[in-house]
Protein backbone atom coordinates (compact mmCIF):
# COMPACT_ATOMS: atom_id res chain seq x y z
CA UNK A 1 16.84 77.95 -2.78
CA UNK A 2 13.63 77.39 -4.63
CA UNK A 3 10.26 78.51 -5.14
CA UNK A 4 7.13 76.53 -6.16
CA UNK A 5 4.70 78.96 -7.89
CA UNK A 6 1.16 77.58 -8.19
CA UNK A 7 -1.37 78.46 -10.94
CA UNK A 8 -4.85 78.36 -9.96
CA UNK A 9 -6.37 78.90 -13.13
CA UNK A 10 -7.94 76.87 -15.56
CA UNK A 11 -6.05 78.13 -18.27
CA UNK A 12 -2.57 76.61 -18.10
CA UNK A 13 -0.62 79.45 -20.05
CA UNK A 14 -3.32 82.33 -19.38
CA UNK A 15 -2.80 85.27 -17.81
CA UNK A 16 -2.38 84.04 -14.09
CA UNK A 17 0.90 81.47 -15.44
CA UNK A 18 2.00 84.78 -17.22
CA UNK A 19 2.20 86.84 -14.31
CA UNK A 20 3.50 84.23 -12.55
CA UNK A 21 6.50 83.52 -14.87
CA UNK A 22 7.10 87.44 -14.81
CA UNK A 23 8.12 86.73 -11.19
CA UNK A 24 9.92 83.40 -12.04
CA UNK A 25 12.12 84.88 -14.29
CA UNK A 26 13.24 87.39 -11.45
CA UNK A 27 13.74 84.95 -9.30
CA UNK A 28 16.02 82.83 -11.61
CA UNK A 29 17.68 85.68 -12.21
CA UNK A 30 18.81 86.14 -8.39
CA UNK A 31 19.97 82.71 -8.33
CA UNK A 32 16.40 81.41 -6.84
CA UNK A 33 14.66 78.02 -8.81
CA UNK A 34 11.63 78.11 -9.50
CA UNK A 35 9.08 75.29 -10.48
CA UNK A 36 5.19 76.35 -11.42
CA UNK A 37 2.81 73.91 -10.25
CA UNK A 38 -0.37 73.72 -12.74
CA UNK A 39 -3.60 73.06 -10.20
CA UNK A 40 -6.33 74.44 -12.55
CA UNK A 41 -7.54 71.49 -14.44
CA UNK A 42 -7.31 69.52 -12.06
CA UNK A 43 -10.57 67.26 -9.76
CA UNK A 44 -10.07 69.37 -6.41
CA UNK A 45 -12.59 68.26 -4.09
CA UNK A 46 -13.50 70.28 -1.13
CA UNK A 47 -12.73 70.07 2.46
CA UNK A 48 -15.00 67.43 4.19
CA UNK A 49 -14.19 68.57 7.53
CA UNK A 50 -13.80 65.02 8.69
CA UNK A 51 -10.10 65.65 10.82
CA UNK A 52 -9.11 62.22 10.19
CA UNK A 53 -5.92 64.52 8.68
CA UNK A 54 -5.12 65.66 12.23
CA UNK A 55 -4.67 61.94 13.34
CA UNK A 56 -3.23 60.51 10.04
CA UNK A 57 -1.36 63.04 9.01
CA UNK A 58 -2.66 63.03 5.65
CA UNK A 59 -5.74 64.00 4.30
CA UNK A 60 -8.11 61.15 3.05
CA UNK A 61 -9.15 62.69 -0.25
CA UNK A 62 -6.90 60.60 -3.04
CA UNK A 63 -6.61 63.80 -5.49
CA UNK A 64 -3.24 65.01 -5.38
CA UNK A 65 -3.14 67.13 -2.23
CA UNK A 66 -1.00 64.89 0.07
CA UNK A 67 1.58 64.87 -2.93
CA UNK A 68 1.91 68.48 -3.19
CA UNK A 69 2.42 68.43 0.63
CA UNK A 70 5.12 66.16 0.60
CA UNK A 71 6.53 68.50 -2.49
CA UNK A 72 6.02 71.51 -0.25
CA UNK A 73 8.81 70.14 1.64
CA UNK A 74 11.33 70.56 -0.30
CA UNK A 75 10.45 74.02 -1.32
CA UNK A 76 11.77 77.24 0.68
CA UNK A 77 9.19 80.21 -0.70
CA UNK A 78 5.74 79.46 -2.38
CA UNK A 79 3.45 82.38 -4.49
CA UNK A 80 -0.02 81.04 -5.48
CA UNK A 81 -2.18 82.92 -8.22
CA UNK A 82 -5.37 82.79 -8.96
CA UNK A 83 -7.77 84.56 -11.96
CA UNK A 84 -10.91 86.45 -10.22
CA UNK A 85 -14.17 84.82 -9.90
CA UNK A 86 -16.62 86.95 -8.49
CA UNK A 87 -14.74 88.93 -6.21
CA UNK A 88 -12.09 85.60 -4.88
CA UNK A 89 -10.14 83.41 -6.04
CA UNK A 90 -10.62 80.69 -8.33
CA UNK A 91 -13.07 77.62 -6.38
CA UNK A 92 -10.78 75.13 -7.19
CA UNK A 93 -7.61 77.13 -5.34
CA UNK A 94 -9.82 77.72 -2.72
CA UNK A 95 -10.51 74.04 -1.69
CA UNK A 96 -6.79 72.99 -2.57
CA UNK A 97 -5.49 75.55 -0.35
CA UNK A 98 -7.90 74.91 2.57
CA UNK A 99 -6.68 71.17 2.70
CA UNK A 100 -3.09 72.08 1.89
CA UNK A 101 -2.87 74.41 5.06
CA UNK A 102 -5.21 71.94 7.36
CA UNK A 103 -3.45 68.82 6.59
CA UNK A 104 -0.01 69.84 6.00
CA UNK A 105 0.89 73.10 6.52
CA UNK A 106 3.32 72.23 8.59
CA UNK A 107 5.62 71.79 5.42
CA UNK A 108 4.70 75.79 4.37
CA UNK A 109 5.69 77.50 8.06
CA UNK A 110 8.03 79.74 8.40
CA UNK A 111 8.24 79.90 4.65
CA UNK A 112 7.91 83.26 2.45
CA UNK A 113 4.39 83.59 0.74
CA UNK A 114 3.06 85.52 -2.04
CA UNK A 115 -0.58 85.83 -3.63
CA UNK A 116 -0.43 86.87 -7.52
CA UNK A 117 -4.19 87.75 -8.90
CA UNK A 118 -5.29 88.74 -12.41
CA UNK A 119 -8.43 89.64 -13.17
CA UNK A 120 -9.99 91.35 -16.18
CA UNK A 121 -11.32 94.70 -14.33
CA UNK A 122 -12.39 94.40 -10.93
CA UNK A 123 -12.45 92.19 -7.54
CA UNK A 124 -8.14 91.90 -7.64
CA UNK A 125 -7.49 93.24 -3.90
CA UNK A 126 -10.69 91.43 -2.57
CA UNK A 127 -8.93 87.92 -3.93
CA UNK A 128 -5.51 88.89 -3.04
CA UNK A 129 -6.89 89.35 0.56
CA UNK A 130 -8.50 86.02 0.51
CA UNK A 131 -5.36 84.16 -0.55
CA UNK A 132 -2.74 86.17 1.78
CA UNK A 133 -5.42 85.29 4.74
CA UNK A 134 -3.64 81.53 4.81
CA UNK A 135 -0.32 82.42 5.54
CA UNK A 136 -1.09 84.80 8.21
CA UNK A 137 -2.73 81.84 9.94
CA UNK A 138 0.20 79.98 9.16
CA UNK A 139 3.31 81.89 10.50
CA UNK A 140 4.47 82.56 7.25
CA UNK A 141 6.52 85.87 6.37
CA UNK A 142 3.94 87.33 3.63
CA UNK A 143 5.90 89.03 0.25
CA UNK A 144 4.95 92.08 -0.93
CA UNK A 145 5.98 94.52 -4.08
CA UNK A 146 5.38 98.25 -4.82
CA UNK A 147 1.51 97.99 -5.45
CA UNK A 148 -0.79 94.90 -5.01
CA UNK A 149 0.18 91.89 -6.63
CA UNK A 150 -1.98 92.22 -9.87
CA UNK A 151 -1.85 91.81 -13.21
CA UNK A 152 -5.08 93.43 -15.73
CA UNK A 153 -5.87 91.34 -18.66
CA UNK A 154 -8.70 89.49 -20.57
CA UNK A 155 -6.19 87.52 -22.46
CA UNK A 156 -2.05 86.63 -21.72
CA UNK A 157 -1.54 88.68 -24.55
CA UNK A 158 -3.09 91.90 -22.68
CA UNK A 159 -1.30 91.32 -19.43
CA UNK A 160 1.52 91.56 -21.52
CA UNK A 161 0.70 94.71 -21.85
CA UNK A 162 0.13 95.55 -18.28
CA UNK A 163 3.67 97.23 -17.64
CA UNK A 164 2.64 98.55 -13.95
CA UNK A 165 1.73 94.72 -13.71
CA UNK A 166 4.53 93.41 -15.33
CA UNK A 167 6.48 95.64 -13.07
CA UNK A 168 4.78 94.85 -9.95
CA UNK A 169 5.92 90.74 -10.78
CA UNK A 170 9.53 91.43 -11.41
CA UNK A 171 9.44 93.70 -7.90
CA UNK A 172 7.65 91.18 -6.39
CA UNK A 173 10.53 88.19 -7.42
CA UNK A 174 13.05 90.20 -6.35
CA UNK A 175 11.85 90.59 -3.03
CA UNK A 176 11.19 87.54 -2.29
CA UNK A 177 15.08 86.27 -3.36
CA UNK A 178 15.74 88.94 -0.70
CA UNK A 179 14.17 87.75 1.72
CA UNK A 180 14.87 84.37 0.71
CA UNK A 181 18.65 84.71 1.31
CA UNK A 182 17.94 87.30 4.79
CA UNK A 183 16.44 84.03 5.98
CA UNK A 184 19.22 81.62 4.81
CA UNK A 185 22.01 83.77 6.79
CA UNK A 186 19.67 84.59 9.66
CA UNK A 187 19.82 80.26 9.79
CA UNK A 188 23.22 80.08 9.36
CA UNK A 189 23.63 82.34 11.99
CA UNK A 190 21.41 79.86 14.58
CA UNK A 191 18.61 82.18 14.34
CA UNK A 192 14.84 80.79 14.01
CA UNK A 193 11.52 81.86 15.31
CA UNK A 194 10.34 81.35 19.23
CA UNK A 195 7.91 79.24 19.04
CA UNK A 196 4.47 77.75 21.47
CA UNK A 197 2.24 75.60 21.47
CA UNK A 198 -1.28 76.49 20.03
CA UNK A 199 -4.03 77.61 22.64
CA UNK A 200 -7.28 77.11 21.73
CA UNK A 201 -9.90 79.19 22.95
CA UNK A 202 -13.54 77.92 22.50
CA UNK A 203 -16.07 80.98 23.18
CA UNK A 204 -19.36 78.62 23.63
CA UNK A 205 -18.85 75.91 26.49
């Protein structure tokens, strides 16, 4: 089994990829890989709304999205993190994750989910509720620990120093490798979700 963590911050070993690594590390340690994708940094372009993806497949923006897709694939659980800006998550993660889901989430379904958020003060559950809002769209089981997946810091070395954070990570790892390995038996047992075909509903004709 393994898990691709994705840091949406700018700041490659900040406090977001610490947090993040707080849950790696209790994933490895039930048996789960783990592999943390660095996004901040990178040229993310928005969503152009175009839906040439729902024909082709892939989207048309050449900027790393339709490789992390095909990546996606091979990966059974996902958490994404993001610092706060302004009350949400970071605007790069934003417009990754809206392409991700529109032209390939098809490779995230029925796959475990988890939002991680740091932030310095304030604006934590507002983010974490923007983030967690694309895998209830996208039938995937959502992760959760024993408080809201936050860490508190200015700097890495702070959130270090966060242990209700800290805690909240290693809680948050562990439940996912549970629920990881419910899935894996509930599979080898022929179980899987019913599944229909989308209805869409337009409400001006």
């Amino acid at each position: 089994m393994k898990v691709l963590l994705v840091n949406g911050s700018q700041h490659q070993n900040g406090c977001t990829y610490t947090a993040l690594c707080e849950v790696a590390k209790a994933l490895n340690a039930n048996g789960v890989e783990t592999e943390i994708y660095q996004l901040g940094g990178k040229e993310i372009r928005g969503c152009k709304g175009c839906w040439i993806c729902k024909k082709t497949k892939a989207c048309v923006i050449d900027d790393g999205v339709n490789e992390f897709v095909a990546k996606a694939a091979e990966f059974d659980g996902f958490v994404f993190g993001s610092p706060v800006y302004y009350a949400s998550a970071s605007g790069g993660l934003v417009s990754f994750m809206d392409r991700v889901f529109y032209s390939g989430g098809k490779n995230l379904a029925y796959k475990p989910a988890a939002a991680v958020v740091s932030c310095r003060r304030a604006g934590a559950t507002a983010t974490f509720d923007v983030i967690n809002k694309y895998f209830t769209i996208n039938n995937m089981p959502i992760v959760g620990s024993n408080y809201w997946n936050e860490v508190h810091g200015n700097k890495a070395e702070e959130v270090l120093q966060d242990e209700e954070g800290l805690q909240t990570m290693r809680i948050l790892g562990n439940n996912m490798a549970w629920l990881l390995k419910c899935i894996e038996l509930g599979k080898q047992a022929g179980l899987a979700p019913e599944k229909e075909r989308k209805i869409m509903t337009n409400f001006i004709r």
